[in-house]
N, C-alpha and C. Protein backbone atom coordinates (compact mmCIF):
# COMPACT_ATOMS: atom_id res chain seq x y z
N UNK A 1 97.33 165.12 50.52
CA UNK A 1 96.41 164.93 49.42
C UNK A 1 95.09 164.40 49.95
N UNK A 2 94.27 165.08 49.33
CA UNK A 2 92.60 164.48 49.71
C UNK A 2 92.34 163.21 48.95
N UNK A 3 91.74 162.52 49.70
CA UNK A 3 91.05 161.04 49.29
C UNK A 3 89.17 161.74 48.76
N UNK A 4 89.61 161.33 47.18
CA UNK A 4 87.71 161.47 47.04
C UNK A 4 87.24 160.10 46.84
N UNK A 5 86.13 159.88 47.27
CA UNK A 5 85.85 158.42 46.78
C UNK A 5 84.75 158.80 45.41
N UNK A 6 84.60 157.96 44.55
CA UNK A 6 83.43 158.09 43.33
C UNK A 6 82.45 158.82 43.36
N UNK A 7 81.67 158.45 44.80
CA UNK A 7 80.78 158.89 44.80
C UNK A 7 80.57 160.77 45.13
N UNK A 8 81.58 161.07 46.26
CA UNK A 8 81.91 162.58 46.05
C UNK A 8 82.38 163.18 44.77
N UNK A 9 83.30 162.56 43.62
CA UNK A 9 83.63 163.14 42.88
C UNK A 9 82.62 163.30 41.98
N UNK A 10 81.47 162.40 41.56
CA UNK A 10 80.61 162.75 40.85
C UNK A 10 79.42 163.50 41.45
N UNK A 11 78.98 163.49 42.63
CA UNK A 11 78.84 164.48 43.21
C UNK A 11 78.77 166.03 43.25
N UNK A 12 79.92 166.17 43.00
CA UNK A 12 80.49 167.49 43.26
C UNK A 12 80.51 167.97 41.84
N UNK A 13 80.89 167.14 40.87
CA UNK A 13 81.14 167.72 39.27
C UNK A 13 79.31 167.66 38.91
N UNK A 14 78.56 166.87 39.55
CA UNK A 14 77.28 166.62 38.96
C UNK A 14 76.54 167.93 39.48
N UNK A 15 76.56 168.17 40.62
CA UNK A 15 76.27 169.91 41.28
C UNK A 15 76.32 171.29 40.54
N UNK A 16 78.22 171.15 40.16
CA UNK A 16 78.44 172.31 39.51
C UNK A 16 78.27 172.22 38.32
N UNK A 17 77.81 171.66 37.23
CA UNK A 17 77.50 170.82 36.13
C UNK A 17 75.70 171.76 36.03
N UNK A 18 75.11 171.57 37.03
CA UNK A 18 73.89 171.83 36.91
C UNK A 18 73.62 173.23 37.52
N UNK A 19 75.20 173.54 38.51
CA UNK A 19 74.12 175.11 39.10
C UNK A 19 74.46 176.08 38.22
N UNK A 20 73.26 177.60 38.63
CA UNK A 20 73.18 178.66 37.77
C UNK A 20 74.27 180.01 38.70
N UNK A 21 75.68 179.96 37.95
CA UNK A 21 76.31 180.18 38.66
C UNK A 21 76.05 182.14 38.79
N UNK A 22 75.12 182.77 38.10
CA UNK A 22 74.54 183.92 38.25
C UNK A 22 73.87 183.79 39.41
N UNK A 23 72.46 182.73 39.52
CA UNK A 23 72.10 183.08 40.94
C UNK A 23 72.60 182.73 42.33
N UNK A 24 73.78 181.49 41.98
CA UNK A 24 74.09 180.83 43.44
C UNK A 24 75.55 181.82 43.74
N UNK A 25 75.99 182.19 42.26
CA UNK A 25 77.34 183.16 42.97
C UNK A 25 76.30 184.10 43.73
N UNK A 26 75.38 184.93 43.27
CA UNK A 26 74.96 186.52 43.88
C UNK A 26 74.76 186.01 44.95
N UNK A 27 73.96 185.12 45.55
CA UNK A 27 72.74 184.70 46.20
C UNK A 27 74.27 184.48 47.68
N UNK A 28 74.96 183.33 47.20
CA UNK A 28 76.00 183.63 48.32
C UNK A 28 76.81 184.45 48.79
N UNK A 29 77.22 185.01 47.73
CA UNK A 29 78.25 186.50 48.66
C UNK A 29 76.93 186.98 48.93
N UNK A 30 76.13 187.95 48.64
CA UNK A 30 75.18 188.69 49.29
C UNK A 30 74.56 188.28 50.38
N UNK A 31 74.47 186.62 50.86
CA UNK A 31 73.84 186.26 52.12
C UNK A 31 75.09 186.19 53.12
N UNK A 32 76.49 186.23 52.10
CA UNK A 32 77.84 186.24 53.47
C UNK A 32 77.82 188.04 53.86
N UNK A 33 77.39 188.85 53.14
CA UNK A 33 77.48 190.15 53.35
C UNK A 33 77.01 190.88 54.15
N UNK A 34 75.44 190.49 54.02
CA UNK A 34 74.17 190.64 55.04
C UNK A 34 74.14 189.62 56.45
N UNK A 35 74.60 188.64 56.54
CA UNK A 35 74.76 187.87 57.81
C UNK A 35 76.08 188.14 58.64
N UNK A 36 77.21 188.24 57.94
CA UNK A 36 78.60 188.56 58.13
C UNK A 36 78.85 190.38 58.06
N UNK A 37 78.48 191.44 58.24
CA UNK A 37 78.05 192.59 57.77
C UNK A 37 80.22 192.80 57.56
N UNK A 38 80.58 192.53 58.65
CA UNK A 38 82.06 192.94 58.99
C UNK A 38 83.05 192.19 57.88
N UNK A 39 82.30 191.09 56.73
CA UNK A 39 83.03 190.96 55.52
C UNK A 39 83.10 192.13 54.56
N UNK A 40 82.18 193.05 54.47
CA UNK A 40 81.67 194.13 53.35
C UNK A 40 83.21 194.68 53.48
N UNK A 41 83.75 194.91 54.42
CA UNK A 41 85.23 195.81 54.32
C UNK A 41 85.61 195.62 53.02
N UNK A 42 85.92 194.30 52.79
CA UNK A 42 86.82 193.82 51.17
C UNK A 42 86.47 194.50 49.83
N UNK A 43 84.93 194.92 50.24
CA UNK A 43 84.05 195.86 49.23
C UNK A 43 83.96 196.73 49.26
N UNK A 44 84.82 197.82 50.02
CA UNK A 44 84.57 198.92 49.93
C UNK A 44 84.20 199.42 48.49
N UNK A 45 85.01 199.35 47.29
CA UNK A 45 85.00 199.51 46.17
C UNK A 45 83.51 199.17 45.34
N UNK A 46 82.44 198.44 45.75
CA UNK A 46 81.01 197.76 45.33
C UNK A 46 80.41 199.04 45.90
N UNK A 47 79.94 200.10 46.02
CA UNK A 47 79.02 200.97 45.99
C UNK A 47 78.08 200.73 47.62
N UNK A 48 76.69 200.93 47.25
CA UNK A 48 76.14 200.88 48.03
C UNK A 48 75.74 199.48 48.69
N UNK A 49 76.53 199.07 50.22
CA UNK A 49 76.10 197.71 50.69
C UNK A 49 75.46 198.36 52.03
N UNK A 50 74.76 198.80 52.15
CA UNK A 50 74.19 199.76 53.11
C UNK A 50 73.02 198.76 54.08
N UNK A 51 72.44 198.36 53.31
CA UNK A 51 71.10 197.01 53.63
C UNK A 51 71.05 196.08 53.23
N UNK A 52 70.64 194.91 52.96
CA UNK A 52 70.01 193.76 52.35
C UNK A 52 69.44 193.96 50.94
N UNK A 53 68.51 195.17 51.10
CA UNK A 53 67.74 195.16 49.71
C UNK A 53 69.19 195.50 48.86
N UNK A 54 70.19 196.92 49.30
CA UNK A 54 71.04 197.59 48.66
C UNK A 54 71.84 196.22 47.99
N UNK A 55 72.25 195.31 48.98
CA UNK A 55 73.57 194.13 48.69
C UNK A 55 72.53 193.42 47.80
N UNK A 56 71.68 192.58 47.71
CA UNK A 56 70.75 191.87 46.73
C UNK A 56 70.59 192.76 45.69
N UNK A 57 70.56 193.93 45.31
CA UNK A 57 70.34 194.23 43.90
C UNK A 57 71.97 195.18 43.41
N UNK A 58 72.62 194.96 44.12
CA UNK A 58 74.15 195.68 43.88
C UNK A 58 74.83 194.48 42.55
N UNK A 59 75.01 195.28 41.29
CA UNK A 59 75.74 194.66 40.37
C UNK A 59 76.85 193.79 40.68
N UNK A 60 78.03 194.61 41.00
CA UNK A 60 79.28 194.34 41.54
C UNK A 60 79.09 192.92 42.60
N UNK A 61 78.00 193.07 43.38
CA UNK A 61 77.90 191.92 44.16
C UNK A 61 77.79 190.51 43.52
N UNK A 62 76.68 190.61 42.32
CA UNK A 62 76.12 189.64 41.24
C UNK A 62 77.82 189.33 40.48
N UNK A 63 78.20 190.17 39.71
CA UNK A 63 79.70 189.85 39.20
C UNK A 63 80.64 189.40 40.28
N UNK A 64 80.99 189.64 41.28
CA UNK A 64 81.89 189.12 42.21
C UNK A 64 81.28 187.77 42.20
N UNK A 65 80.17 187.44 43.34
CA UNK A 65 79.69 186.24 43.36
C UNK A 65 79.31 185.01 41.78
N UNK A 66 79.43 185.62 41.05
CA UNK A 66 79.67 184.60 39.55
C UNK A 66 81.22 184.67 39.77
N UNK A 67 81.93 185.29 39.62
CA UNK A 67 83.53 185.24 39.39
C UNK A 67 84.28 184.11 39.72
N UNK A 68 83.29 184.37 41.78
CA UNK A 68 83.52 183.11 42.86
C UNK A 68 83.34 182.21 41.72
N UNK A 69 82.25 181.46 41.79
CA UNK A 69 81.87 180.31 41.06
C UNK A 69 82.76 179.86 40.04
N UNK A 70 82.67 180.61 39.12
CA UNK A 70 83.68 180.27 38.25
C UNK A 70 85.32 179.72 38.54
N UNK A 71 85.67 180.77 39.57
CA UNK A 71 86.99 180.17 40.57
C UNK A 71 86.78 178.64 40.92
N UNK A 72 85.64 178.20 41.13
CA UNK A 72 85.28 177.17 41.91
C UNK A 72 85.09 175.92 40.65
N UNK A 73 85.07 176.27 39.89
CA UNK A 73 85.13 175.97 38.47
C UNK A 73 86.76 174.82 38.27
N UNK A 74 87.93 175.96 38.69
CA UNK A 74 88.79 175.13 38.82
C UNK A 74 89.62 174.30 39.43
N UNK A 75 88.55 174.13 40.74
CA UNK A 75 88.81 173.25 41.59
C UNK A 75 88.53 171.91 41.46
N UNK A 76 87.05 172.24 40.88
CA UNK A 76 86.47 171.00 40.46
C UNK A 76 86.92 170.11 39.00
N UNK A 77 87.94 170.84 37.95
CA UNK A 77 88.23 170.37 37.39
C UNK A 77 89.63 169.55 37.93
N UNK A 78 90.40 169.91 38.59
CA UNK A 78 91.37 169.99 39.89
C UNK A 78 91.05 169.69 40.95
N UNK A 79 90.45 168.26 41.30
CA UNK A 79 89.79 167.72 42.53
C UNK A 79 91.45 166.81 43.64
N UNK A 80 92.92 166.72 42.15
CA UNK A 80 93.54 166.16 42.72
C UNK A 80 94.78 167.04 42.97
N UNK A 81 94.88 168.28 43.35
CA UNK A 81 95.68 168.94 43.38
C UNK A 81 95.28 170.60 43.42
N UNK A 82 93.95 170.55 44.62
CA UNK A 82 93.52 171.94 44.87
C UNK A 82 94.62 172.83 44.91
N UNK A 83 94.88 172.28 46.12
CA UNK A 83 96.03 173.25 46.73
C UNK A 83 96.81 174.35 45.36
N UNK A 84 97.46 173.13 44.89
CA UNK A 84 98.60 173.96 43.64
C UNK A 84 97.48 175.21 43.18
N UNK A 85 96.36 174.32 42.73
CA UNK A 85 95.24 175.20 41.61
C UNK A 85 95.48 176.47 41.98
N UNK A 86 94.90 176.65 43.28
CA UNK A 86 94.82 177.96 44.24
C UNK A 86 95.88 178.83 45.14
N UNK A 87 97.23 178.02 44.65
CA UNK A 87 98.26 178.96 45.58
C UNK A 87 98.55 179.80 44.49
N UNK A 88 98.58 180.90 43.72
CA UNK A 88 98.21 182.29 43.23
C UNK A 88 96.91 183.05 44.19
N UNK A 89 96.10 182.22 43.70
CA UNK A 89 94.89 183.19 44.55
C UNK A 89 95.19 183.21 46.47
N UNK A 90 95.81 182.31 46.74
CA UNK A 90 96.29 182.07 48.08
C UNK A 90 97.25 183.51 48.57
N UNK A 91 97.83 183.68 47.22
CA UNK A 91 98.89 185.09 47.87
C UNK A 91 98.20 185.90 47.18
N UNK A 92 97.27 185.85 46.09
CA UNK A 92 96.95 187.10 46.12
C UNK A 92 95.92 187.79 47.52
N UNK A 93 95.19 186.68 48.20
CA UNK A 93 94.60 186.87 48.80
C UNK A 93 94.52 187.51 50.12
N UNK A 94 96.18 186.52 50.45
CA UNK A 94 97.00 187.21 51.53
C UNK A 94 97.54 188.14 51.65
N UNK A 95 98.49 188.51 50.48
CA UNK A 95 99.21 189.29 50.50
C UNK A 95 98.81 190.55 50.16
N UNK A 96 98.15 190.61 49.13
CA UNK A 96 97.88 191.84 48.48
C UNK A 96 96.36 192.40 49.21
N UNK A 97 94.99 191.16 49.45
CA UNK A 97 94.14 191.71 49.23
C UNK A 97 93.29 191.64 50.95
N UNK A 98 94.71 191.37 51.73
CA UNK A 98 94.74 191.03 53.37
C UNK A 98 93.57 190.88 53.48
N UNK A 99 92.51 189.89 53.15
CA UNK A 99 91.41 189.39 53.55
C UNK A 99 91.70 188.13 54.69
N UNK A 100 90.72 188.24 55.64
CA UNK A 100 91.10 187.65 56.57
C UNK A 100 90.78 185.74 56.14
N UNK A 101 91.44 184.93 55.94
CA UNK A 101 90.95 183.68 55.54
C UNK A 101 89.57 183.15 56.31
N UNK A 102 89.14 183.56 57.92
CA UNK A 102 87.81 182.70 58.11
C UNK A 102 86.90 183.16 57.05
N UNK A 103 86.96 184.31 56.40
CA UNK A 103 85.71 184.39 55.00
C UNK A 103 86.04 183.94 54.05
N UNK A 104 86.73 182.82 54.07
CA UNK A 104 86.61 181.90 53.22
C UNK A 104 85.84 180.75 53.63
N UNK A 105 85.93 180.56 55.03
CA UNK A 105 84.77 179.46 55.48
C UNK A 105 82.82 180.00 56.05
N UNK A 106 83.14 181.19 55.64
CA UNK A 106 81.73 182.05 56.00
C UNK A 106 81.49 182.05 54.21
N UNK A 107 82.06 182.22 53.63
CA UNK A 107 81.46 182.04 52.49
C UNK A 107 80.66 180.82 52.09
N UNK A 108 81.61 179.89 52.39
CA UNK A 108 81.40 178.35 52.22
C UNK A 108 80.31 177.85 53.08
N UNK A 109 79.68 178.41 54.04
CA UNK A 109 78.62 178.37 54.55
C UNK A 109 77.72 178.61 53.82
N UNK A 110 77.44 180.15 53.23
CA UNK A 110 76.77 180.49 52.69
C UNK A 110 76.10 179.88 52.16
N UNK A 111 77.39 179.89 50.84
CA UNK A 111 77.17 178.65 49.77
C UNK A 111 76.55 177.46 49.74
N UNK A 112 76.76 176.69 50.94
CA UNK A 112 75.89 175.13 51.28
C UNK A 112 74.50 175.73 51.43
N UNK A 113 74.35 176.46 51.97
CA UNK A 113 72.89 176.86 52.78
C UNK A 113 72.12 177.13 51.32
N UNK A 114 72.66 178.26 50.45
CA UNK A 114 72.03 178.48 48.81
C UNK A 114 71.58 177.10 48.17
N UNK A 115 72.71 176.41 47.79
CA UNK A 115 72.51 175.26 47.22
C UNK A 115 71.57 174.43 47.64
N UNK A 116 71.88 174.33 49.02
CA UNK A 116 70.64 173.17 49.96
C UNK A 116 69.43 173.83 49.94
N UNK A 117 69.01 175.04 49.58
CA UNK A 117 68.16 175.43 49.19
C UNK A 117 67.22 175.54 47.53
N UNK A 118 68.01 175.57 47.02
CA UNK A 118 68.00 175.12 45.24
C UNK A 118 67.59 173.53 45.25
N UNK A 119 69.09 172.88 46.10
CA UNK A 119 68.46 171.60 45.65
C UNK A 119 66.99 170.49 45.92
N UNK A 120 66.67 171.58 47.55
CA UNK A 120 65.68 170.70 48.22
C UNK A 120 65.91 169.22 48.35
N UNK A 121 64.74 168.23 48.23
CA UNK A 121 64.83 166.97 48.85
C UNK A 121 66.25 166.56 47.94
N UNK A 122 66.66 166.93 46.55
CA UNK A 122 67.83 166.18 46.50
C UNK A 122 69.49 166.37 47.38
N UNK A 123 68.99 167.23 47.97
CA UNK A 123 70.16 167.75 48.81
C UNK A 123 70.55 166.82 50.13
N UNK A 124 70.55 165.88 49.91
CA UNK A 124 70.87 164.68 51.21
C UNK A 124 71.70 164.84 51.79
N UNK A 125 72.04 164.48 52.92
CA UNK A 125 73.62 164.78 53.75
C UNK A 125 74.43 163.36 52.90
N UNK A 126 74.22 162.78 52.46
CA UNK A 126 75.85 162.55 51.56
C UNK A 126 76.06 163.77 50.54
N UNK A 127 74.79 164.48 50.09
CA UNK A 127 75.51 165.40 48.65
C UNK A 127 75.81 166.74 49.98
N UNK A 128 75.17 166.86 50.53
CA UNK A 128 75.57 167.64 51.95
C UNK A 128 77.38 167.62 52.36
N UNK A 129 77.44 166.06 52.73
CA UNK A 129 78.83 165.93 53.50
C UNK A 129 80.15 166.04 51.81
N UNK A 130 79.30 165.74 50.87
CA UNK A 130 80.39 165.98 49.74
C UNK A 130 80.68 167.80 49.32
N UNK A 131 80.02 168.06 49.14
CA UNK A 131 79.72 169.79 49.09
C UNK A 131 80.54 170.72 50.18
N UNK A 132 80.13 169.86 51.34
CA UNK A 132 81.02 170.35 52.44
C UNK A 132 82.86 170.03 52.60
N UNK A 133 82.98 168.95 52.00
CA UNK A 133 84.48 168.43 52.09
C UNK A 133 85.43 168.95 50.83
N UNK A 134 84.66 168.89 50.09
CA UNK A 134 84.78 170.24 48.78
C UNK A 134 85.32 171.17 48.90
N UNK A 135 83.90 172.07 49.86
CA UNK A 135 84.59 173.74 49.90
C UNK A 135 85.68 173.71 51.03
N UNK A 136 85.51 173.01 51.99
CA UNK A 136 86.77 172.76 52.96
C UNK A 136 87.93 172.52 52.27
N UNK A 137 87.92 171.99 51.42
CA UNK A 137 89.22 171.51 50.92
C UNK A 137 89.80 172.75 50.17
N UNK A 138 89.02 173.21 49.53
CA UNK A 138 89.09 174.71 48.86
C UNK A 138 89.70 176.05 49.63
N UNK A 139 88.55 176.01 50.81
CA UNK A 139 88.90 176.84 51.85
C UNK A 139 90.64 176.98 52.75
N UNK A 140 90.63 175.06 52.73
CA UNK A 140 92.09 174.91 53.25
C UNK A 140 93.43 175.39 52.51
N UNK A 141 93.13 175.58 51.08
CA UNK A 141 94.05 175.65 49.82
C UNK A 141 94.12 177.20 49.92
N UNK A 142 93.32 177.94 50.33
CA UNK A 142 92.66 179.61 49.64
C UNK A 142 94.14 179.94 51.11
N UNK A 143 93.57 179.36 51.79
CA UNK A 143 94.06 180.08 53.58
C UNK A 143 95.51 179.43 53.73
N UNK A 144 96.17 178.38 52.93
CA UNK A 144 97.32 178.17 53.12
C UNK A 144 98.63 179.07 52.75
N UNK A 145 98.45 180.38 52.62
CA UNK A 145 99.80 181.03 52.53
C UNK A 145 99.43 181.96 53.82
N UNK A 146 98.58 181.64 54.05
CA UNK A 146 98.64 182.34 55.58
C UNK A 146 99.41 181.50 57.05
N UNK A 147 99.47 180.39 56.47
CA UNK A 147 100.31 179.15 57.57
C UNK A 147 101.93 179.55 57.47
């Protein structure tokens, strides 16, 4: 079990509370797509991911990346029992949709980099190191039926 202290938990609910989960979902899968090119496999089905411009204005990309968010939605309501939250999506992930789990931590990159960009100067390395222990914790939950 993860230890949150106060200040991460409000943190983290005060973040997702305020982001626009249309632009920070698109904005991150599309920057894991274009930096990571060898994630797009999972997309075959999303049309044209051909370039940067193609992945930034691709629908399917915008709906996937909100979906994320929303997923992320019930973690944060579920800060004390990720794991459980996410073992469904854990086998669906594995099993069915053989995505390799490190894009779950290339996502989660992404993601910090978007946000720390949205948030500017309020983005401090404590809301930094909370954001980060977050999606790690997330990430660890997504990739555990692969152990």
């Amino acid at each position: 079990m993860v230890e949150w202290t106060e200040f991460e938990r409000a943190t983290i609910q005060n973040l997702f509370s305020k982001m626009d989960y249309d632009t920070v979902g698109q904005q991150s899968l599309a920057r894991c797509l274009i930096v990571y090119p060898w994630t797009q496999r999972y997309f075959g089905n999303f049309g044209n991911l051909y370039n940067a411009a193609a992945i930034m204005g691709n629908p399917n990309v915008a709906a996937h990346g909100k979906l994320i968010l929303h997923g992320l939605d019930r973690a944060v309501k579920n800060m004390d029992d990720i794991k459980a939250t996410y073992a469904e999506l854990s086998v669906l992930h594995s099993e069915k949709l053989k995505v390799d789990p490190d894009n779950f931590r290339l996502l989660a990159d992404c993601m910090t980099v978007v946000v720390a960009a949205q948030q500017g100067a309020a983005f401090t390395p404590d809301v930094q190191a909370a954001l980060q222990k977050f999606l790690s914790v997330v990430v660890s939950a997504l990739g555990r039926q692969y152990h």
